[in-house]
C-alpha atoms as a PDB file:
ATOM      1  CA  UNK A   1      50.903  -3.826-118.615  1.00  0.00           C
ATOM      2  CA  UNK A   2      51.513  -7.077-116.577  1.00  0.00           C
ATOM      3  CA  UNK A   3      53.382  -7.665-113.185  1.00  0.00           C
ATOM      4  CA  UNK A   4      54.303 -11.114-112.415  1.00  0.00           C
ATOM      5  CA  UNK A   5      56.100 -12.293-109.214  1.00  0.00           C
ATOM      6  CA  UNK A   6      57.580 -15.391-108.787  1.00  0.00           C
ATOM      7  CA  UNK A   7      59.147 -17.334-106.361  1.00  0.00           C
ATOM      8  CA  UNK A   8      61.883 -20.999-106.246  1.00  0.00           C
ATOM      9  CA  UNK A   9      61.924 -20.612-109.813  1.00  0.00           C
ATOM     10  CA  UNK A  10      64.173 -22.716-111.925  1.00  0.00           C
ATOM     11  CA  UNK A  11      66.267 -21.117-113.806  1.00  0.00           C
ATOM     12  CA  UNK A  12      64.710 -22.134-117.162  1.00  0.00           C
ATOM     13  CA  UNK A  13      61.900 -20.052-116.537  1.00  0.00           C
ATOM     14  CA  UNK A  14      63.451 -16.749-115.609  1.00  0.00           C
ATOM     15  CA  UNK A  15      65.386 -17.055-119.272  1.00  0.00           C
ATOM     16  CA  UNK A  16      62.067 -17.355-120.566  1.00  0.00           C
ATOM     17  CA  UNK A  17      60.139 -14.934-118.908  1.00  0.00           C
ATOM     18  CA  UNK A  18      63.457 -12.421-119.379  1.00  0.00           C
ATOM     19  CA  UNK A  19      62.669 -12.426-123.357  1.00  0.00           C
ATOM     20  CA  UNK A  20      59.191 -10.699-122.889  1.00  0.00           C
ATOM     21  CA  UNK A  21      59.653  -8.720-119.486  1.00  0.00           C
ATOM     22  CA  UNK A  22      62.084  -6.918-117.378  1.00  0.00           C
ATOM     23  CA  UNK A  23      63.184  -8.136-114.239  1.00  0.00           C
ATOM     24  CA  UNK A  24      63.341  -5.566-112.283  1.00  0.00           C
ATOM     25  CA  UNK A  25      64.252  -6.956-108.992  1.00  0.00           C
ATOM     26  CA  UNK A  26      65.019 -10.878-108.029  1.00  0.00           C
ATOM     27  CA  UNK A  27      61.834 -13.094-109.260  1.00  0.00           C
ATOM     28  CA  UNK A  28      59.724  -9.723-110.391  1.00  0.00           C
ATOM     29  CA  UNK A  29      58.626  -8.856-113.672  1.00  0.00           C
ATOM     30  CA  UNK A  30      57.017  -5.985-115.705  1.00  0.00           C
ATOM     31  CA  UNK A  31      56.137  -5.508-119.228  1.00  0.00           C
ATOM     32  CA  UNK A  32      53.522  -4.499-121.698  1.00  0.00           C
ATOM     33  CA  UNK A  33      52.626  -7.415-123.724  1.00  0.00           C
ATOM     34  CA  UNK A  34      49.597  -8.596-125.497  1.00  0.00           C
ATOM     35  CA  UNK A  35      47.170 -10.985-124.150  1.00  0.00           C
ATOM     36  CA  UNK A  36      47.801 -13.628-126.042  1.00  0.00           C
ATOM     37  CA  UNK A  37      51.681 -13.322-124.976  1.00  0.00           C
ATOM     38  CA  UNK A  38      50.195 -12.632-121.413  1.00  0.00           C
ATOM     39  CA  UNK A  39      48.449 -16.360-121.525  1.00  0.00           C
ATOM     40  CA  UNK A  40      50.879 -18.270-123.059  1.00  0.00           C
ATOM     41  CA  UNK A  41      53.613 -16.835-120.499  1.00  0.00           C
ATOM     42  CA  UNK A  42      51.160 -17.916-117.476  1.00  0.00           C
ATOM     43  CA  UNK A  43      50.774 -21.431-119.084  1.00  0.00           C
ATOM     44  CA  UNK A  44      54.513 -21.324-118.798  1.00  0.00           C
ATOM     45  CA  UNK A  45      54.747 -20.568-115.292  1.00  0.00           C
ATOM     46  CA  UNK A  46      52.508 -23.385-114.603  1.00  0.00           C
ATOM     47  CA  UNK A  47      53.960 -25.748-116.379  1.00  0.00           C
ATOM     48  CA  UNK A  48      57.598 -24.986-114.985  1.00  0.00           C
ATOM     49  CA  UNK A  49      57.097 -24.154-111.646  1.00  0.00           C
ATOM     50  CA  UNK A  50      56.737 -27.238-109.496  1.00  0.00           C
ATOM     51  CA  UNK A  51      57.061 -26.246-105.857  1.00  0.00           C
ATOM     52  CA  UNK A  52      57.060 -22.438-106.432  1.00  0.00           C
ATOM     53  CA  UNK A  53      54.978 -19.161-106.268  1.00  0.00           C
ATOM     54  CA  UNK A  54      53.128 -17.103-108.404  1.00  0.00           C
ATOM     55  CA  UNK A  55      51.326 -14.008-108.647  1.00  0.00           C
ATOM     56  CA  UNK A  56      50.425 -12.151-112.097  1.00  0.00           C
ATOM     57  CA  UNK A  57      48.446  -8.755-112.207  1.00  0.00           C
ATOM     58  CA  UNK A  58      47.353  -7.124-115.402  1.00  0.00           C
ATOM     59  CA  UNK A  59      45.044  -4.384-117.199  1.00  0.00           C
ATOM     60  CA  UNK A  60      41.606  -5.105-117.341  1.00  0.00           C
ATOM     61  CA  UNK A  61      38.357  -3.570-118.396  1.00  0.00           C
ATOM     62  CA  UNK A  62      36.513  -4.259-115.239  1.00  0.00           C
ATOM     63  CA  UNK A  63      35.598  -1.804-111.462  1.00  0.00           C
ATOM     64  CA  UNK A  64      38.937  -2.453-110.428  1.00  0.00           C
ATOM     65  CA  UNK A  65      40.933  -2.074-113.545  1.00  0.00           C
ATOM     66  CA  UNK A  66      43.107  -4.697-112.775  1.00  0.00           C
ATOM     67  CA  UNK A  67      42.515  -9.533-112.730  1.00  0.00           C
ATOM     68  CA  UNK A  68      45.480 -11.209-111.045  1.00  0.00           C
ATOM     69  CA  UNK A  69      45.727 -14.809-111.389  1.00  0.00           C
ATOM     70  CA  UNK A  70      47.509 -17.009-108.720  1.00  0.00           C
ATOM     71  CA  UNK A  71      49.378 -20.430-108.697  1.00  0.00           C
ATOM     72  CA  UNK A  72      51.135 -22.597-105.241  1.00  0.00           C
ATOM     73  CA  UNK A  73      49.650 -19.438-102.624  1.00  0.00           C
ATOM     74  CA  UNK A  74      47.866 -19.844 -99.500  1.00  0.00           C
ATOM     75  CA  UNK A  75      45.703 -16.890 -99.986  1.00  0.00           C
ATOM     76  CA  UNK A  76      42.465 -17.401-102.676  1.00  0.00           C
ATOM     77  CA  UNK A  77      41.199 -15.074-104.768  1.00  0.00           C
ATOM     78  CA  UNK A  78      37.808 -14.755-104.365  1.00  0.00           C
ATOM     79  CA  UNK A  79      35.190 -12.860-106.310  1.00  0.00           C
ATOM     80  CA  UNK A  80      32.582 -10.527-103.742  1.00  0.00           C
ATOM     81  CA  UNK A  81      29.752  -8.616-105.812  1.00  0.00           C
ATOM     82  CA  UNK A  82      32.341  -8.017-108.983  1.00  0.00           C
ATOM     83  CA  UNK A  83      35.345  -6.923-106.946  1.00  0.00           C
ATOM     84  CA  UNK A  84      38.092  -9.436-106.497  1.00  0.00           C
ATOM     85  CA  UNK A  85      39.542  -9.873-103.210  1.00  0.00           C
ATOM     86  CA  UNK A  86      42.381 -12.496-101.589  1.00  0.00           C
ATOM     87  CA  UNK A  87      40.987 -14.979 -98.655  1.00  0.00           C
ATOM     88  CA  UNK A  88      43.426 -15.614 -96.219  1.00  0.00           C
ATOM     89  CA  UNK A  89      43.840 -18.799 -94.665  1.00  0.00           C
ATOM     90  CA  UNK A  90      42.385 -18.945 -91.060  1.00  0.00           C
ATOM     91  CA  UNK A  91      45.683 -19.482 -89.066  1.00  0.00           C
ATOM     92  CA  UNK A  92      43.814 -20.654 -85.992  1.00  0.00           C
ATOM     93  CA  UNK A  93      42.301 -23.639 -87.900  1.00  0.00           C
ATOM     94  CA  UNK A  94      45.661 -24.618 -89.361  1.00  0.00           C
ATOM     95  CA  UNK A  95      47.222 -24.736 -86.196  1.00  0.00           C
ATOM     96  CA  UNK A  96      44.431 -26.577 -84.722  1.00  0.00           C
ATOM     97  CA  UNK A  97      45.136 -29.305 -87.303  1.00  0.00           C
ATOM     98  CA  UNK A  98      48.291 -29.715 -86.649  1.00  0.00           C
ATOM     99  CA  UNK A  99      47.384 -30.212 -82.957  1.00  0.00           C
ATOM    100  CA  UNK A 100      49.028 -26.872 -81.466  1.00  0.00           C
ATOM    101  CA  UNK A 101      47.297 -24.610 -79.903  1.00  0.00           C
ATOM    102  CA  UNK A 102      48.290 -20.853 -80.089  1.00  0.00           C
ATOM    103  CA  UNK A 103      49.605 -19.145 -77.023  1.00  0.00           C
ATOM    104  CA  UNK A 104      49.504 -21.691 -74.471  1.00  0.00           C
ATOM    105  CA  UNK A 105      53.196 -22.171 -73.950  1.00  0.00           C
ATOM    106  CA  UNK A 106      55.338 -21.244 -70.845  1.00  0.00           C
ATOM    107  CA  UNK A 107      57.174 -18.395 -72.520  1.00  0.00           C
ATOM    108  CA  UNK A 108      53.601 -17.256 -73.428  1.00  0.00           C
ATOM    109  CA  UNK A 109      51.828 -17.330 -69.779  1.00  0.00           C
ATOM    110  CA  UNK A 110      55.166 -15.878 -68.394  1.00  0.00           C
ATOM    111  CA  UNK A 111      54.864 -12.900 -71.116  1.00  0.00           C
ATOM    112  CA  UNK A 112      51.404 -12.812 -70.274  1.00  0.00           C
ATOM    113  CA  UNK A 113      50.694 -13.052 -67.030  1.00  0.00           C
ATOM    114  CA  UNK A 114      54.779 -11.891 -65.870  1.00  0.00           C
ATOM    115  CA  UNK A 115      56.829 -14.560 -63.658  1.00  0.00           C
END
């Protein structure tokens, strides 16, 4: 069984992705497929979704019992001793690149400190 989520797709895709799964909700879909199927829908996804999301989870014979591959998110998948977790982006950094600090405007000191 496979879940894929995706998001700003074009409309191309979701006809093609309708033909193997069901959409159960806007930009989600389930279905039991093989793996080859499984592969050559991800290849799709890549190749069709420019500026989008996605996320695809499926069976697998490992601890967790589930892979999950990724394409256009901020979080990483990262493998830790066999178990596959998601890195998050370190939000302080980001905004530190962008040359904003975090919690240093006037609304902040007035919520902080009070008037």
């Amino acid at each position: 069984m496979i879940t894929l989520v995706v998001t700003a797709s074009p409309p191309k895709l979701r006809g093609h992705l309708t033909r193997w799964l069901m959409e159960i909700s806007p930009g989600v879909y389930v279905g039991n497929v093989p793996a080859r199927v499984r592969d050559l829908l991800w290849q799709q996804v890549l190749e069709n979704l420019a500026d989008g999301r996605a996320i695809m989870a499926y069976n697998a014979q490992n601890e967790q019992g589930l892979e999950f591959r990724t394409h256009g998110q901020d979080w990483q998948p990262v493998d830790f001793d066999g178990i596959t977790l998601m890195l998050r982006p370190n939000t302080s950094q980001e905004q530190q690149r962008n040359g904003r600090r975090a919690g240093f405007s006037k609304v902040s000191r007035r919520r902080r400190y009070g008037r």
